[in-house]
PDB file of N, CA and C in Angstrom:
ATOM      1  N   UNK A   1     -24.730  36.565  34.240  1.00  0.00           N
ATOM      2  CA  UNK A   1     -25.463  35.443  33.707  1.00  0.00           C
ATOM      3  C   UNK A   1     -26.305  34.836  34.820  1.00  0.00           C
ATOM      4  N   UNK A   2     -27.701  34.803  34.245  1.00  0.00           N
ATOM      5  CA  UNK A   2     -28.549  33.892  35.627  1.00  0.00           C
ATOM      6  C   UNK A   2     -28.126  32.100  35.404  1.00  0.00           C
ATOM      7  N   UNK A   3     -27.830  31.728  36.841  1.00  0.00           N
ATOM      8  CA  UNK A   3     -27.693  30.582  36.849  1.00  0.00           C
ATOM      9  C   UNK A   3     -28.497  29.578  37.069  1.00  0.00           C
ATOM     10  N   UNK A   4     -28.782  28.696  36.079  1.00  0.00           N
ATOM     11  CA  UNK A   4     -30.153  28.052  36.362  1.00  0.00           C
ATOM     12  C   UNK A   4     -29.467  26.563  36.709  1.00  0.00           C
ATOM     13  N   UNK A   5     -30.195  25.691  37.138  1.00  0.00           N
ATOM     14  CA  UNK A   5     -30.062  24.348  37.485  1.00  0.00           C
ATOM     15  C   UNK A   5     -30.692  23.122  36.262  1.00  0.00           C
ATOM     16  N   UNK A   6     -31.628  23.568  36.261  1.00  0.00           N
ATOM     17  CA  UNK A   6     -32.496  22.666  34.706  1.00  0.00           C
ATOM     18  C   UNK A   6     -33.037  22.968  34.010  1.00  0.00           C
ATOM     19  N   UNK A   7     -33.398  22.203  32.915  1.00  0.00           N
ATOM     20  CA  UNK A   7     -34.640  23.199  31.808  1.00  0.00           C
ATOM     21  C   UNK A   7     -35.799  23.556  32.652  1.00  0.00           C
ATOM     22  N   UNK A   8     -36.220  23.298  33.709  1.00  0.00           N
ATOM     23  CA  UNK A   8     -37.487  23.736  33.891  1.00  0.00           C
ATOM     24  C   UNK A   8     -37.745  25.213  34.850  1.00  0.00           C
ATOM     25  N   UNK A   9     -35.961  25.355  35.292  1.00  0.00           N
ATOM     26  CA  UNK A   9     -36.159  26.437  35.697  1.00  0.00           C
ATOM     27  C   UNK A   9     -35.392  27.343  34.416  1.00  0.00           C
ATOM     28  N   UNK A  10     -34.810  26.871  33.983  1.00  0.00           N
ATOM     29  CA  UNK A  10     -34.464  27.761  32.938  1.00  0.00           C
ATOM     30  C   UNK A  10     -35.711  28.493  31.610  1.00  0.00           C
ATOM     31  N   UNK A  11     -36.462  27.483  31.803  1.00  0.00           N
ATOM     32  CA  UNK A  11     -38.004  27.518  31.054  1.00  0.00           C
ATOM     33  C   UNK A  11     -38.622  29.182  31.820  1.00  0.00           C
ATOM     34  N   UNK A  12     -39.051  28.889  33.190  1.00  0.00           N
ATOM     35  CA  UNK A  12     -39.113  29.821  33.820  1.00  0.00           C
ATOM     36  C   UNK A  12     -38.477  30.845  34.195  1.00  0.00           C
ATOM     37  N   UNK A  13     -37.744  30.940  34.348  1.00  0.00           N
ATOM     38  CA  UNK A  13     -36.224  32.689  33.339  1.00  0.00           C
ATOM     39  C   UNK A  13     -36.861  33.268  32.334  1.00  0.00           C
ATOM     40  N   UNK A  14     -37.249  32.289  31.115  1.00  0.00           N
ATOM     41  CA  UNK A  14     -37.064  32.690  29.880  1.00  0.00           C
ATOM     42  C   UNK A  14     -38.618  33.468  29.654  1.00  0.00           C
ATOM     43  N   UNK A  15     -39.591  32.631  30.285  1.00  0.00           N
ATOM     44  CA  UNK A  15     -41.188  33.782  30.630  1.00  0.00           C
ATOM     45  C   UNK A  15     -41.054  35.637  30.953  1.00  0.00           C
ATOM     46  N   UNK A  16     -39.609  35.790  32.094  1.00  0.00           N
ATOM     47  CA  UNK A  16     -39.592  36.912  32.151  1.00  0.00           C
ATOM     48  C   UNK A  16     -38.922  37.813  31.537  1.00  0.00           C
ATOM     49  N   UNK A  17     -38.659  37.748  30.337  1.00  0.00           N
ATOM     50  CA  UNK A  17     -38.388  38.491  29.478  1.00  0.00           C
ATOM     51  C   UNK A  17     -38.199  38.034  27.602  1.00  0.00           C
ATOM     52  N   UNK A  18     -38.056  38.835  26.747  1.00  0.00           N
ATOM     53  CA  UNK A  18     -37.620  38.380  25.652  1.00  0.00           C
ATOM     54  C   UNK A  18     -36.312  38.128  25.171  1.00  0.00           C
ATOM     55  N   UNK A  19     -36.554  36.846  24.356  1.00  0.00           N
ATOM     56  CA  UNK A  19     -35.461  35.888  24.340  1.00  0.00           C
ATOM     57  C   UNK A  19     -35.017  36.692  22.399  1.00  0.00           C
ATOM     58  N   UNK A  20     -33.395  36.398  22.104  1.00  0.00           N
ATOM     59  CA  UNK A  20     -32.922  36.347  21.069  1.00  0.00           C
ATOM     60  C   UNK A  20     -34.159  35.683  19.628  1.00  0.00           C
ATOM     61  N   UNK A  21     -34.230  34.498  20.109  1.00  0.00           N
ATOM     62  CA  UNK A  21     -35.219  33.648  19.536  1.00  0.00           C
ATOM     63  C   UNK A  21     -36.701  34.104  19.214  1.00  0.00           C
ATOM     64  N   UNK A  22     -36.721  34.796  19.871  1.00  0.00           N
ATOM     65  CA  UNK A  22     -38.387  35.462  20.231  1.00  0.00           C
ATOM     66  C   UNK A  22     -38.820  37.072  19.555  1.00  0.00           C
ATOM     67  N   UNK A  23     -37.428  37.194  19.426  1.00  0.00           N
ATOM     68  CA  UNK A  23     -37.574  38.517  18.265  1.00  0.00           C
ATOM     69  C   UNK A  23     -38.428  38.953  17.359  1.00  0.00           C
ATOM     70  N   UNK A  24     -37.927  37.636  16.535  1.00  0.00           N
ATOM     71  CA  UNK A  24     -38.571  37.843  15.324  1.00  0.00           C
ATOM     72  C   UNK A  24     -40.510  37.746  15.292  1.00  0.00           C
ATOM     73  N   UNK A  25     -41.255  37.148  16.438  1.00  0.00           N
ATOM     74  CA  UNK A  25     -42.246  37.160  16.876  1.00  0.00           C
ATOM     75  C   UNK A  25     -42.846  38.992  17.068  1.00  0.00           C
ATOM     76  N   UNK A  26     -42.183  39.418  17.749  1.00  0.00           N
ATOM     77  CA  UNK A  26     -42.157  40.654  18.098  1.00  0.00           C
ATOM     78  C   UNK A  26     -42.920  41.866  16.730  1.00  0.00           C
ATOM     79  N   UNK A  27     -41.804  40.943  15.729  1.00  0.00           N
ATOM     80  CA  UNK A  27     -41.897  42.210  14.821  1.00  0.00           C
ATOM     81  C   UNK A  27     -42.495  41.645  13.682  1.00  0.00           C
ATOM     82  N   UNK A  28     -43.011  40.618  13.904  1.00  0.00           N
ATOM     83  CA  UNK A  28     -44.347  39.733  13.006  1.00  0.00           C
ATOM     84  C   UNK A  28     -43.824  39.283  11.997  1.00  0.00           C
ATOM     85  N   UNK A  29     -42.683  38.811  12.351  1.00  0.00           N
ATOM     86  CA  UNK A  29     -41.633  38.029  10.604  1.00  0.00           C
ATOM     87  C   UNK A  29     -41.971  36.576  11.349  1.00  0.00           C
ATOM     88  N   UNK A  30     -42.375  35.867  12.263  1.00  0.00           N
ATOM     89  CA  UNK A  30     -42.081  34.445  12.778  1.00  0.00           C
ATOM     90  C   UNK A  30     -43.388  33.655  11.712  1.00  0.00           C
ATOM     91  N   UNK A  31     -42.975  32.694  11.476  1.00  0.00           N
ATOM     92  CA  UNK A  31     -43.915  31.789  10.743  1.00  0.00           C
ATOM     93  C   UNK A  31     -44.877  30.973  11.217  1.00  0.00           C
ATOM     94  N   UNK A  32     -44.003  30.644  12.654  1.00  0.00           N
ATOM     95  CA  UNK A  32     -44.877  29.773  13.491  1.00  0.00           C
ATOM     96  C   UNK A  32     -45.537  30.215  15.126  1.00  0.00           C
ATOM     97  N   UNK A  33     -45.358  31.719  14.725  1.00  0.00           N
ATOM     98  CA  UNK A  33     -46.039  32.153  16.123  1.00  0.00           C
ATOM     99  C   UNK A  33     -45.787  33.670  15.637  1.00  0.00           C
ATOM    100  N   UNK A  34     -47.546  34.282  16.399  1.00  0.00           N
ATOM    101  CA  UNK A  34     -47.796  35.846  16.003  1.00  0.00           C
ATOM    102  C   UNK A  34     -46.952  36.455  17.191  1.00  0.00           C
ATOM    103  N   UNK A  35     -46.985  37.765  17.257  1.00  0.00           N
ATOM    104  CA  UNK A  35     -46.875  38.309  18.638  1.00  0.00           C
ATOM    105  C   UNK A  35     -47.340  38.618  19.859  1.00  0.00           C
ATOM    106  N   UNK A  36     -48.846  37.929  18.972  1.00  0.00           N
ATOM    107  CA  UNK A  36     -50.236  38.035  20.455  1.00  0.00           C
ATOM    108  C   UNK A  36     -50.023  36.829  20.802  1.00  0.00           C
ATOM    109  N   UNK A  37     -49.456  35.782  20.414  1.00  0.00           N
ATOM    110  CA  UNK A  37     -48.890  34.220  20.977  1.00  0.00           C
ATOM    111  C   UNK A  37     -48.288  34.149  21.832  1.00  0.00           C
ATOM    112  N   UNK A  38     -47.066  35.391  21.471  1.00  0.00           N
ATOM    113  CA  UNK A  38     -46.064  35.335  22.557  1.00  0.00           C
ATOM    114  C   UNK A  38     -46.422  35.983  23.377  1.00  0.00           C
ATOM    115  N   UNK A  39     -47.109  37.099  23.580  1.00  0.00           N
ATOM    116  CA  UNK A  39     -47.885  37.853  24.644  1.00  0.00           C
ATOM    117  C   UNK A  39     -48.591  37.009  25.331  1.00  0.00           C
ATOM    118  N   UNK A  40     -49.181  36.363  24.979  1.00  0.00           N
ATOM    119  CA  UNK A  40     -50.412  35.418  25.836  1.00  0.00           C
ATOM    120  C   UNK A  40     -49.245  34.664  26.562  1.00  0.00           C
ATOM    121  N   UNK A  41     -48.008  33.637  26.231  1.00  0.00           N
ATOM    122  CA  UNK A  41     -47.430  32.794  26.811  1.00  0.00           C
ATOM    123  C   UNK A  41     -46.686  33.826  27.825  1.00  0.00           C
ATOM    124  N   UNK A  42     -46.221  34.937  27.363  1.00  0.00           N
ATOM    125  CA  UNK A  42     -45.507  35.232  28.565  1.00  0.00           C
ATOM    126  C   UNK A  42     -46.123  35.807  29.746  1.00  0.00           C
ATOM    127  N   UNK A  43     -47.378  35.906  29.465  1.00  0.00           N
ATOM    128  CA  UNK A  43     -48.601  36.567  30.365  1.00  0.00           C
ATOM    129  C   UNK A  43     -49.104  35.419  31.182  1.00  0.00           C
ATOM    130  N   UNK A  44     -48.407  34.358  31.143  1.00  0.00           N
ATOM    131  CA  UNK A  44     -49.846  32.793  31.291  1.00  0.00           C
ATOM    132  C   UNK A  44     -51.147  32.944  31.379  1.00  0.00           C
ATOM    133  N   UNK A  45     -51.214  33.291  29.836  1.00  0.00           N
ATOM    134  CA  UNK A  45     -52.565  32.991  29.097  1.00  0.00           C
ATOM    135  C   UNK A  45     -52.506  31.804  28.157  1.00  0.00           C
ATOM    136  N   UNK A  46     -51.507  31.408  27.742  1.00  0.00           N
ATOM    137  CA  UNK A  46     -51.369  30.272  26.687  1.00  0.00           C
ATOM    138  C   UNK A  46     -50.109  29.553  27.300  1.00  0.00           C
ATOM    139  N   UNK A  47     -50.003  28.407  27.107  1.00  0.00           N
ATOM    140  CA  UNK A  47     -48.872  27.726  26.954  1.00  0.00           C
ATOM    141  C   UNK A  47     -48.001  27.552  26.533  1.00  0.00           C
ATOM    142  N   UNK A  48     -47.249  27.665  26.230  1.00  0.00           N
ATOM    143  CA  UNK A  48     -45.754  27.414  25.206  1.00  0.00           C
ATOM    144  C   UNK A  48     -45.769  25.889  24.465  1.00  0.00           C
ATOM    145  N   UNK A  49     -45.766  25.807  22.968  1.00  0.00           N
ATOM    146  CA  UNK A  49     -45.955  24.707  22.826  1.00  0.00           C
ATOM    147  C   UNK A  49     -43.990  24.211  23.288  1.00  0.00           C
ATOM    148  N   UNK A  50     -44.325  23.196  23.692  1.00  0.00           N
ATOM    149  CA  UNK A  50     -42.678  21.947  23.718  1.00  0.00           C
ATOM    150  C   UNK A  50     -42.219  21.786  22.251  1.00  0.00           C
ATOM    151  N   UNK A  51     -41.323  22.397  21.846  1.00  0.00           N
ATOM    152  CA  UNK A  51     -40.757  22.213  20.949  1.00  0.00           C
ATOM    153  C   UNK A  51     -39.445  21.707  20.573  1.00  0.00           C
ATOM    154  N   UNK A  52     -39.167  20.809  21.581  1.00  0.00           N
ATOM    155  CA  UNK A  52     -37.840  20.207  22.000  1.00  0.00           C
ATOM    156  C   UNK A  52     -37.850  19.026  20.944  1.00  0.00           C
ATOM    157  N   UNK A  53     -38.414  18.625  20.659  1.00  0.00           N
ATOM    158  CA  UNK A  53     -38.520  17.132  19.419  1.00  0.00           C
ATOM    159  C   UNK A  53     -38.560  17.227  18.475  1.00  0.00           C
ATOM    160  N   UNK A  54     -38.136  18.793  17.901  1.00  0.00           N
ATOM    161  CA  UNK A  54     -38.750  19.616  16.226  1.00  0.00           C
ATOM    162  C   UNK A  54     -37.434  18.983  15.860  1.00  0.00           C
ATOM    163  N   UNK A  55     -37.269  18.063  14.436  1.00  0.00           N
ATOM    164  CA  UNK A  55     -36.371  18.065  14.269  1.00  0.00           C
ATOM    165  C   UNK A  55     -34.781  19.026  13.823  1.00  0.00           C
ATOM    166  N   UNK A  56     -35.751  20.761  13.768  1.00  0.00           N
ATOM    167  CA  UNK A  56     -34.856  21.265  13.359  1.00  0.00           C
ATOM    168  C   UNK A  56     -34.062  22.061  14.943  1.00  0.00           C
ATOM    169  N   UNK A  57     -35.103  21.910  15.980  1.00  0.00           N
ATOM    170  CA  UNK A  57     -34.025  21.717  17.004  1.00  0.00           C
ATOM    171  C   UNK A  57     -33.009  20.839  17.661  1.00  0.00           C
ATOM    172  N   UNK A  58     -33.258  19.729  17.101  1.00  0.00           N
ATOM    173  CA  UNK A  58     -32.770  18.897  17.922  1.00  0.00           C
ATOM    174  C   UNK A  58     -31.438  18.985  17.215  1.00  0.00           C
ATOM    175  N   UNK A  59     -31.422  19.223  16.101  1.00  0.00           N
ATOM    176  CA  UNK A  59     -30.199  19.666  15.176  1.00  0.00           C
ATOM    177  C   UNK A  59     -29.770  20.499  15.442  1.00  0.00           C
ATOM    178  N   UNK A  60     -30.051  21.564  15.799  1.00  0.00           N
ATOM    179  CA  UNK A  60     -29.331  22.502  16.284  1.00  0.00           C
ATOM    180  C   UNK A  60     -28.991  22.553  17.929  1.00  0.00           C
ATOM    181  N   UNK A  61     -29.564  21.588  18.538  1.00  0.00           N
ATOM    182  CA  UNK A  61     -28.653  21.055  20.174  1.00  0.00           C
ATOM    183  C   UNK A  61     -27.775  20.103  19.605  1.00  0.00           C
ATOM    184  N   UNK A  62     -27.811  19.455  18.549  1.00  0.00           N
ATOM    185  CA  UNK A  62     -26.445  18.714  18.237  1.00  0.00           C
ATOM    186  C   UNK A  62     -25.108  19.299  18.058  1.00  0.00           C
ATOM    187  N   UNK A  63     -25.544  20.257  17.063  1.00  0.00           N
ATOM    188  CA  UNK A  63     -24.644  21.466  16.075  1.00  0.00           C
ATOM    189  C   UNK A  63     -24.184  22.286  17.033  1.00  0.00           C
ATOM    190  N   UNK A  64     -24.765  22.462  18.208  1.00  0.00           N
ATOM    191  CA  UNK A  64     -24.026  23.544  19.157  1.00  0.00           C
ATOM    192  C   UNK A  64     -22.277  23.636  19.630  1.00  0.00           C
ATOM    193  N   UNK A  65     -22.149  22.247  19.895  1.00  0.00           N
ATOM    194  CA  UNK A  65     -21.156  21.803  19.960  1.00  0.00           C
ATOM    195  C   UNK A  65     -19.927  21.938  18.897  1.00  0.00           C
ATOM    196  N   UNK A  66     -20.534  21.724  17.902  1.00  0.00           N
ATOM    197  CA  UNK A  66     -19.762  21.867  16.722  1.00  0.00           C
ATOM    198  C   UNK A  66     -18.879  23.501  16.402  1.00  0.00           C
ATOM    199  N   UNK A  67     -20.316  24.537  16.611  1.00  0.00           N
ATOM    200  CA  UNK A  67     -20.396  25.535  16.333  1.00  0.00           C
ATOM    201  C   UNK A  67     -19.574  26.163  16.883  1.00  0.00           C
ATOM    202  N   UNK A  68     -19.300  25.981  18.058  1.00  0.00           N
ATOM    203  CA  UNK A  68     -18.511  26.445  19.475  1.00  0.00           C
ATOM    204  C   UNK A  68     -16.976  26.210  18.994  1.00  0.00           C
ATOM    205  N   UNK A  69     -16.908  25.198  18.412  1.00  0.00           N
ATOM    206  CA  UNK A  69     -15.520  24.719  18.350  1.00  0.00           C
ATOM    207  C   UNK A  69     -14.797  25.711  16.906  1.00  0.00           C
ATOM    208  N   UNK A  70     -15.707  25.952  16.152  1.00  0.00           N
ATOM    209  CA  UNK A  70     -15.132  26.442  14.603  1.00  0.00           C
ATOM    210  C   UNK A  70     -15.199  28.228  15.255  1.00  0.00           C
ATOM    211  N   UNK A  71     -16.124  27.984  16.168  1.00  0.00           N
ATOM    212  CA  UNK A  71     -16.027  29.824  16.356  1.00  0.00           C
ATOM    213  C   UNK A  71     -14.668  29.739  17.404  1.00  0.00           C
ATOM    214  N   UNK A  72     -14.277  29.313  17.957  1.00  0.00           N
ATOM    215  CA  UNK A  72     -13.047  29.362  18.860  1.00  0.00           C
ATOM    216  C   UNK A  72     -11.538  29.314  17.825  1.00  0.00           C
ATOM    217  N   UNK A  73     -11.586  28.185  16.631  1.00  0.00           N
ATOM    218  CA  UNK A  73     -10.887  28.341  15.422  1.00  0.00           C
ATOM    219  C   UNK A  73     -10.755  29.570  14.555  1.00  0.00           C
ATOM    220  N   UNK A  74     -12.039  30.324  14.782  1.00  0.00           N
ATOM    221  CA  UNK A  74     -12.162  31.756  14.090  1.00  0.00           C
ATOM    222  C   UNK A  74     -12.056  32.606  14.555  1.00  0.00           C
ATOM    223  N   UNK A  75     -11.731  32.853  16.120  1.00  0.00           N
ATOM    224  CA  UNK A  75     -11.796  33.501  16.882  1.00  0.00           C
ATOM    225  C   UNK A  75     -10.989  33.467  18.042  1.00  0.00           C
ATOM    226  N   UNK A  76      -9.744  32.845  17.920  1.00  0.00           N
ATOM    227  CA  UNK A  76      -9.122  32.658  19.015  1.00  0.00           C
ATOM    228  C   UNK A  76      -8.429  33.633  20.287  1.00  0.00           C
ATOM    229  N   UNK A  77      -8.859  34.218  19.740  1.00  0.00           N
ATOM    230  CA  UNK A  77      -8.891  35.845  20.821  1.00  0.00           C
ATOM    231  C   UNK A  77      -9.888  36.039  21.973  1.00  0.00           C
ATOM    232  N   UNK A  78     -10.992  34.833  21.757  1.00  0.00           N
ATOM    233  CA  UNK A  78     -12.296  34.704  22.959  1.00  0.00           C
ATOM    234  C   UNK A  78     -11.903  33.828  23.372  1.00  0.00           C
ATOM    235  N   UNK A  79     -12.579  34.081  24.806  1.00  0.00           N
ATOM    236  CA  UNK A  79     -12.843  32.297  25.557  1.00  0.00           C
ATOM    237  C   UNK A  79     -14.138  32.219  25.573  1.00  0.00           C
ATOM    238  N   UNK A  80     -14.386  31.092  25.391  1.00  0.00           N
ATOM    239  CA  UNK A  80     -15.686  30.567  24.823  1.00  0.00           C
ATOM    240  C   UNK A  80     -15.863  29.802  26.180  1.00  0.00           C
ATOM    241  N   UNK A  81     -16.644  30.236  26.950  1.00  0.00           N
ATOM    242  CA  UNK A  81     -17.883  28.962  27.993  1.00  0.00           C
ATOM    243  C   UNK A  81     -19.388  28.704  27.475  1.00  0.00           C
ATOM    244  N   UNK A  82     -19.525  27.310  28.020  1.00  0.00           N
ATOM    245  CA  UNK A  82     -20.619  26.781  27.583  1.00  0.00           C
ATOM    246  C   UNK A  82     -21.450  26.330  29.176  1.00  0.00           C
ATOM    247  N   UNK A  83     -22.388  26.750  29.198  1.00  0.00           N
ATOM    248  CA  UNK A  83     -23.683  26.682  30.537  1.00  0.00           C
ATOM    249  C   UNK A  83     -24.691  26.152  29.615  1.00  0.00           C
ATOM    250  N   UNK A  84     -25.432  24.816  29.962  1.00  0.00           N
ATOM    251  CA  UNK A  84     -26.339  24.218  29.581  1.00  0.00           C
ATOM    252  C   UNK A  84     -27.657  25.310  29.519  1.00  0.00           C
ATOM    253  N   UNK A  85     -27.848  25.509  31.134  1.00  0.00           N
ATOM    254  CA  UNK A  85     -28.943  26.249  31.119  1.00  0.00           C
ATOM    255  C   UNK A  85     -28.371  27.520  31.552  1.00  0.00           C
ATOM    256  N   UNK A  86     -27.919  28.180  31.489  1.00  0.00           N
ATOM    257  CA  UNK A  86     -27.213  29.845  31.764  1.00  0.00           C
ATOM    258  C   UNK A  86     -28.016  30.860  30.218  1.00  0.00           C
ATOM    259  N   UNK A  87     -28.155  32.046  30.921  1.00  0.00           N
ATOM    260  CA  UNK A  87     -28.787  33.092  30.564  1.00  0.00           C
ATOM    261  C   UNK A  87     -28.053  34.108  30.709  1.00  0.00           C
ATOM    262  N   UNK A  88     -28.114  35.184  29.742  1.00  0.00           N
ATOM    263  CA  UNK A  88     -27.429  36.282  30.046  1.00  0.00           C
ATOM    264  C   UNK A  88     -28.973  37.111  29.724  1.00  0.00           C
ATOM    265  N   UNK A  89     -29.008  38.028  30.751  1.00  0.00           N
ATOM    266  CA  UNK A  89     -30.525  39.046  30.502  1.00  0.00           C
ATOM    267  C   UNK A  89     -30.066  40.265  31.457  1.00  0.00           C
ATOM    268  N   UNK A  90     -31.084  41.245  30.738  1.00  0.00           N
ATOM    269  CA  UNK A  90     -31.121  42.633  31.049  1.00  0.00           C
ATOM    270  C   UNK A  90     -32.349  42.601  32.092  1.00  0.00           C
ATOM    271  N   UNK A  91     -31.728  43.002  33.748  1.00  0.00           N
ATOM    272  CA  UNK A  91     -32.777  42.480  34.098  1.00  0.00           C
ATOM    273  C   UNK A  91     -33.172  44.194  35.021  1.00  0.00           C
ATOM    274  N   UNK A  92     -32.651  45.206  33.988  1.00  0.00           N
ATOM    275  CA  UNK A  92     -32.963  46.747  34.309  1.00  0.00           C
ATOM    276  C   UNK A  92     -34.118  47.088  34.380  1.00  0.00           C
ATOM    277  N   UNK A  93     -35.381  46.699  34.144  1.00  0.00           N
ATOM    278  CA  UNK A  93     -36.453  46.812  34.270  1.00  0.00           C
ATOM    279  C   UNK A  93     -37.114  46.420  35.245  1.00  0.00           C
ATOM    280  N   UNK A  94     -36.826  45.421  35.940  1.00  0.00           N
ATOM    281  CA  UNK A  94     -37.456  43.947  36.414  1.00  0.00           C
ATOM    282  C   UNK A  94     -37.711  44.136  38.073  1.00  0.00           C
ATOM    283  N   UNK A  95     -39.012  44.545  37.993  1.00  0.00           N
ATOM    284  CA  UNK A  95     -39.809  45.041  39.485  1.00  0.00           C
ATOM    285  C   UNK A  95     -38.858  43.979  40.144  1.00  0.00           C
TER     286      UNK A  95
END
């Protein structure tokens, strides 16, 4: 897992490669972003819009917590850690 310190370096992690989230961009199912969007942002050609205030994220940084706890109830055979900004990436490629 890369260990990051804050969102802003964790922001910068997430440029070098594709994210879970970012998938669906890839393969042109995303609603709110093509795959030449995400190409341009991870290229810095475009910006990433901030999407930290969407209300359907902010619900789901609430819910995380929650989520964690019912999957540990369903799953008590894992140990579950939680890293604010931690990454797990394949970084086999990566000049």
């Amino acid at each position: 897992m890369k260990k990051t310190t804050n969102r802003e370096e964790w922001l910068k992690e997430r440029k070098k490669g594709i994210g879970a989230s970012e998938a669906s961009c890839i393969i042109g199912v995303n609603p709110w972003k093509t795959n030449v969007e995400l190409w341009q942002e991870k290229t810095g050609q475009r910006e990433a819009e901030d999407i930290g205030d969407k209300d359907c994220v902010m619900y789901g940084k609430k819910a995380e917590e929650l989520v964690r706890g019912i999957f540990e109830l369903d799953y008590p055979g894992y140990k579950v850690e939680y890293d604010e900004f931690g990454m797990i990436a394949n970084r086999l490629n990566e000049p």
